[in-house]
C-alpha atoms as a PDB file:
ATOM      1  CA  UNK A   1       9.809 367.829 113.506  1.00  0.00           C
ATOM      2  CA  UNK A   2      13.780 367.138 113.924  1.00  0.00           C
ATOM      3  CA  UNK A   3      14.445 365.333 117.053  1.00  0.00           C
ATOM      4  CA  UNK A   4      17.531 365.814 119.075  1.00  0.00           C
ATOM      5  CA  UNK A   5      19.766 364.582 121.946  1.00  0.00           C
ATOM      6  CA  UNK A   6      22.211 365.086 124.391  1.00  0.00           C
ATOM      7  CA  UNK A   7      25.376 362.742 124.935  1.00  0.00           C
ATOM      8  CA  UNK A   8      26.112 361.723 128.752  1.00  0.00           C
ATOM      9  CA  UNK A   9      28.050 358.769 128.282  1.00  0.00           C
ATOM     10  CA  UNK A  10      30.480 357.743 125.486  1.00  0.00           C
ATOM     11  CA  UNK A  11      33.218 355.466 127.053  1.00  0.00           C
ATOM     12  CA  UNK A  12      33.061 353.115 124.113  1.00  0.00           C
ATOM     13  CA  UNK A  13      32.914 355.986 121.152  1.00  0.00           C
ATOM     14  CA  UNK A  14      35.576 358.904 122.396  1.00  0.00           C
ATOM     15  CA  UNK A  15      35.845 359.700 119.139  1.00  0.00           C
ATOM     16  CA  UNK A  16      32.873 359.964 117.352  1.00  0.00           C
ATOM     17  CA  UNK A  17      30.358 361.325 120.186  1.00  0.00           C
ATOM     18  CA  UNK A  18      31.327 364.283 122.626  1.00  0.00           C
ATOM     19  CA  UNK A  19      30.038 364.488 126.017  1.00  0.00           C
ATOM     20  CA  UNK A  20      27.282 366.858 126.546  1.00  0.00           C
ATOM     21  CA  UNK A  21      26.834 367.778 123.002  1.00  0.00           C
ATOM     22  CA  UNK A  22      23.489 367.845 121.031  1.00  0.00           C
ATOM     23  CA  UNK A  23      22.670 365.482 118.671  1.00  0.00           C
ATOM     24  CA  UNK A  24      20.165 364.834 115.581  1.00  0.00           C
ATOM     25  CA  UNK A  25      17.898 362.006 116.450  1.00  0.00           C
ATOM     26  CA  UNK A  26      17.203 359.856 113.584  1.00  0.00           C
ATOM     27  CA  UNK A  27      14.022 357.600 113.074  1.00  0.00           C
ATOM     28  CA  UNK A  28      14.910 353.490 113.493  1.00  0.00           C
ATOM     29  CA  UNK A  29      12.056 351.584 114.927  1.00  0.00           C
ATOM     30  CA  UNK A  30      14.429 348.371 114.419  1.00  0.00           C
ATOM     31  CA  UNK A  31      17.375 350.018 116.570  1.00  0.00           C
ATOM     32  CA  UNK A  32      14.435 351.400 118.974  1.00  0.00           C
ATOM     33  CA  UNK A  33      13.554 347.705 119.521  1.00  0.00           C
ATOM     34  CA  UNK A  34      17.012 346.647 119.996  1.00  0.00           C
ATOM     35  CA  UNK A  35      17.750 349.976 122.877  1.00  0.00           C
ATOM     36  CA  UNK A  36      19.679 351.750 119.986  1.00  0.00           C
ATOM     37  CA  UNK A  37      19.053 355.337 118.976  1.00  0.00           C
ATOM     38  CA  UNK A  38      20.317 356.130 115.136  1.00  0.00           C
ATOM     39  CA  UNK A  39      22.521 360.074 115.605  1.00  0.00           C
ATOM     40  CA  UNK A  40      24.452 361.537 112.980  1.00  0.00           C
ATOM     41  CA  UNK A  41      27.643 361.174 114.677  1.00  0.00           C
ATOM     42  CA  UNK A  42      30.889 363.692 114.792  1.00  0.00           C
ATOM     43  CA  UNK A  43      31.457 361.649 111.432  1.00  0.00           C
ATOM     44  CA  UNK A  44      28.579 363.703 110.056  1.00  0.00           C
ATOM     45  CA  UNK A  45      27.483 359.883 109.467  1.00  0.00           C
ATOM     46  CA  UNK A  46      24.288 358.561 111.121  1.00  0.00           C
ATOM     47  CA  UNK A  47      25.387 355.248 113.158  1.00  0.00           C
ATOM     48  CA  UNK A  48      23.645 353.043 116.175  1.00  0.00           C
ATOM     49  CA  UNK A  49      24.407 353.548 119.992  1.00  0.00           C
ATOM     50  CA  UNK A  50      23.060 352.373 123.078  1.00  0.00           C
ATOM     51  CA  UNK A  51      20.028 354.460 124.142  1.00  0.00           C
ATOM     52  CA  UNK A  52      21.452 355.376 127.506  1.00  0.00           C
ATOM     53  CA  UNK A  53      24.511 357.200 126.212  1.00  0.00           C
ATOM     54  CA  UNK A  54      21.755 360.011 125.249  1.00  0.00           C
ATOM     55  CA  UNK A  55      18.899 361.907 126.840  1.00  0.00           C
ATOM     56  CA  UNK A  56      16.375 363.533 124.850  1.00  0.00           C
ATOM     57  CA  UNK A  57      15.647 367.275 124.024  1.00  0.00           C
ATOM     58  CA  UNK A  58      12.459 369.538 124.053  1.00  0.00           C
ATOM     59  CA  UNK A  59      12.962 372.223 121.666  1.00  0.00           C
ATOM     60  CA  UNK A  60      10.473 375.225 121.855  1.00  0.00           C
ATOM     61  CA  UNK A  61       8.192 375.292 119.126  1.00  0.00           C
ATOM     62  CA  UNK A  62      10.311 378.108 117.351  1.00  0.00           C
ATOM     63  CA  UNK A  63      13.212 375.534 117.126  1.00  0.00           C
ATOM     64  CA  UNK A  64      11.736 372.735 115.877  1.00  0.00           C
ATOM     65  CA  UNK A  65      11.485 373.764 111.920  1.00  0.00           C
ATOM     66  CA  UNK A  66      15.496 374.749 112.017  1.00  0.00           C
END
């Protein structure tokens, strides 16, 4: 199941995550440990930021396989 998020803060990253924009959520139980969340960035990179620059996102069932 792919795992996404919202940006609501990005005062230290302008340029690489957009406010209110949706986000793939990659696994990291190292950065999860650390209050980091792995997101392919506007890079089309995956990088680490702080877990309260995001919020998670429910996607209805008929999302999740997309």
């Amino acid at each position: 199941m792919m795992s996404v998020v919202i940006c609501i803060r990005n005062e230290d990253y302008p340029a690489s995550i957009e406010l209110r924009k949706v986000y793939r959520l990659l696994s990291d139980r190292s950065a999860d440990k650390s209050g980091l969340l792995r997101v392919i960035d506007e890079s089309g990179e995956d990088y680490l930021y702080p877990r309260k620059y995001f919020v998670p996102v429910k996607l209805p069932g008929c999302c999740t396989g997309v």
